[in-house]
Protein backbone atom coordinates (compact mmCIF):
# COMPACT_ATOMS: atom_id res chain seq x y z
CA UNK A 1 0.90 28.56 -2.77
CA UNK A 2 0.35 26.07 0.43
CA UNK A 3 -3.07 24.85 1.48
CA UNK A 4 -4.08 27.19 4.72
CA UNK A 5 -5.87 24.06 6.27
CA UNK A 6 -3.36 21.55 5.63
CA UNK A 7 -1.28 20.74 8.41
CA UNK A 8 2.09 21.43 8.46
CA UNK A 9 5.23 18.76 7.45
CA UNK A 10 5.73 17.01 11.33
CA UNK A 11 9.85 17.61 10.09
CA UNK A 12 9.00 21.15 9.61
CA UNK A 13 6.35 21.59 12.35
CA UNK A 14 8.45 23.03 15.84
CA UNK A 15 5.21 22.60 18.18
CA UNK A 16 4.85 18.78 16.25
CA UNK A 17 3.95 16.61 19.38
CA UNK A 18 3.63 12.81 18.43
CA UNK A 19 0.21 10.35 19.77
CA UNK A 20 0.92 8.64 22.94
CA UNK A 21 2.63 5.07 22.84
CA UNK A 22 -0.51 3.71 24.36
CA UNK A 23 -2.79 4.83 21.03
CA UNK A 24 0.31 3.87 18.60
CA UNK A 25 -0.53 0.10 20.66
CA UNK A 26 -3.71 0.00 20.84
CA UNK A 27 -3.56 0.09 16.82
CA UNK A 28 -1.81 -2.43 16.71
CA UNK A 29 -3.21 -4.72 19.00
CA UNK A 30 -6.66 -3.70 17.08
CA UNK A 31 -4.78 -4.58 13.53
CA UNK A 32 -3.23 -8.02 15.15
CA UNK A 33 -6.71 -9.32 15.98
CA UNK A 34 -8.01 -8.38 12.70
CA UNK A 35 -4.90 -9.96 10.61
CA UNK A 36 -5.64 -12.92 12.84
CA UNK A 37 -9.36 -13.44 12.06
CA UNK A 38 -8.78 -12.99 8.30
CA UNK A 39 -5.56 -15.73 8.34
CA UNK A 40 -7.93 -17.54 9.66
CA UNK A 41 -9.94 -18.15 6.67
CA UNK A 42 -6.78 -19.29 4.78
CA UNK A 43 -4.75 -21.06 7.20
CA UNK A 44 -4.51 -22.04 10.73
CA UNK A 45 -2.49 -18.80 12.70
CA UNK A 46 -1.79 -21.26 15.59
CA UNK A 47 0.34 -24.17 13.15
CA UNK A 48 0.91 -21.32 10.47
CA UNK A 49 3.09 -18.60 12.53
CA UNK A 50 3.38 -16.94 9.19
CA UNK A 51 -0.05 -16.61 7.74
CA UNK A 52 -0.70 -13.36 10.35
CA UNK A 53 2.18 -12.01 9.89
CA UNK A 54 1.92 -11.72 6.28
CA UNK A 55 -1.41 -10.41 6.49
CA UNK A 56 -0.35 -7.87 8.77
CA UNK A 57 2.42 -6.66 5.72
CA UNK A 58 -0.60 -6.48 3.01
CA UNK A 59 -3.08 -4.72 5.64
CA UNK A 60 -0.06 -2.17 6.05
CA UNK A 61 0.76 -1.92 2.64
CA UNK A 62 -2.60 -1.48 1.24
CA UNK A 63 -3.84 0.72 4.42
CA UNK A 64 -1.03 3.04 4.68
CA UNK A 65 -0.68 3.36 0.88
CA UNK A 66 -3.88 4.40 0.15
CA UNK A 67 -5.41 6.15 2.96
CA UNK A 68 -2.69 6.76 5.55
CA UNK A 69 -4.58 4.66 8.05
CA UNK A 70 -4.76 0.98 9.31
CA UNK A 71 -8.47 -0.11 10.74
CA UNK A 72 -6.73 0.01 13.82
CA UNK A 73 -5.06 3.60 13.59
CA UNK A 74 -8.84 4.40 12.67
CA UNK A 75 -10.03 3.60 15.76
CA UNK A 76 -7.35 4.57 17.61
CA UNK A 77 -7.50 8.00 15.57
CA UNK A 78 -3.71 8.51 14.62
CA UNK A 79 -2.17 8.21 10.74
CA UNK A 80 1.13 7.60 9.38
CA UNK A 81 2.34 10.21 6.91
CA UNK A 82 5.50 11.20 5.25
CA UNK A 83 8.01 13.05 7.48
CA UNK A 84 9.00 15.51 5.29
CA UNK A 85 5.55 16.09 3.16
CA UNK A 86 3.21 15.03 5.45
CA UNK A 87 1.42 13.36 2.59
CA UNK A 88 0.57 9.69 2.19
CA UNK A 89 3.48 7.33 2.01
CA UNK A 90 2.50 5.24 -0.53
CA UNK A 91 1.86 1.22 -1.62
CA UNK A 92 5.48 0.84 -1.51
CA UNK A 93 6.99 2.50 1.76
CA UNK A 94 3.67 1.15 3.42
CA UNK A 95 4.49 -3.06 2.40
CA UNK A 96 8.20 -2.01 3.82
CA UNK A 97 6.92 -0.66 6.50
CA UNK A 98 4.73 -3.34 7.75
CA UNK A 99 7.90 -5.88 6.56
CA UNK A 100 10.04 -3.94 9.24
CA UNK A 101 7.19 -3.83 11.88
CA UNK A 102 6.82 -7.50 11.73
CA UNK A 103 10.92 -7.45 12.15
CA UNK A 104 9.56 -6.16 15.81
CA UNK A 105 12.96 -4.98 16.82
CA UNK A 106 12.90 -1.60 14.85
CA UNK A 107 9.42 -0.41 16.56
CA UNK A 108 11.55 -0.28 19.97
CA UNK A 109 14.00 1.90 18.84
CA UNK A 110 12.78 4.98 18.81
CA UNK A 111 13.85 9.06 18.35
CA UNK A 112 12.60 11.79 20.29
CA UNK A 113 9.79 12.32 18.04
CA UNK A 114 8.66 8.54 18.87
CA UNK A 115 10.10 7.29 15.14
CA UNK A 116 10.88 3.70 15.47
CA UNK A 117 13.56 2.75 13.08
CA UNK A 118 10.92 1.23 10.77
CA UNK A 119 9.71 5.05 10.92
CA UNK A 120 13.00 6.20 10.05
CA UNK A 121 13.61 3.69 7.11
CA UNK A 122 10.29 4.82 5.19
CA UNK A 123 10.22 8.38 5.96
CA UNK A 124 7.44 7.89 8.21
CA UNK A 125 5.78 9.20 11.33
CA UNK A 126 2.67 8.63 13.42
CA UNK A 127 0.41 11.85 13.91
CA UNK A 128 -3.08 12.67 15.47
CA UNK A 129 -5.94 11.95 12.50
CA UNK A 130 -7.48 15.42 12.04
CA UNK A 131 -10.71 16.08 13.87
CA UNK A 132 -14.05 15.81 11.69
């Protein structure tokens, strides 16, 4: 039996229309800053190039795992769910996505459905967050 009020699989879903590349930016941008201010208390981001970035694969991981959302994607109001399930995608999928995200050359290759490769590679896709 499938949940009436759950929202359909985006794979599955014909009329699935994906959040605007502006929103999908603005998440990030809002994630950045924050991944900045907290490498901040452990290193210098400036000397340390890599302190950031690897908070910005934990935030993912541990965001996307767990609640399908980055504090950015909050704000923004869009999630990232599995493709096919539309489900959470998990500690692990989440860490590789963020890994491939920081790549930065996979997020600019993207489908029709706005699925950057590092979409693609995790089974991934960015959606609107339900409305409350």
């Amino acid at each position: 039996m499938t949940n009436p009020q759950a929202p359909a699989a985006p794979a599955t879903d014909p009329t699935f229309t994906p959040p605007s590349l502006g929103r999908r930016f603005g998440a990030l941008i809002i994630d950045w800053v924050l991944c900045l201010l907290v490498a901040n208390i452990f290193a210098d981001p400036v000397r340390d190039g890599w302190a950031p970035v690897l908070v910005l694969i934990l935030l993912y991981g541990f965001f996307l795992g767990l609640f399908a959302q980055t504090p950015g994607m909050y704000i923004t109001k869009v999630r990232c769910v599995n493709w096919h399930h539309g489900g959470r995608i998990g500690l692990l999928r989440g860490l590789a996505r963020g890994l491939l995200l920081a790549l930065v050359v996979p997020a600019l290759i993207m489908d029709e459905h706005r699925r950057g490769l590092h979409d693609r590679l995790t089974d991934a896709v960015i959606v609107d967050a339900p409305r409350r």
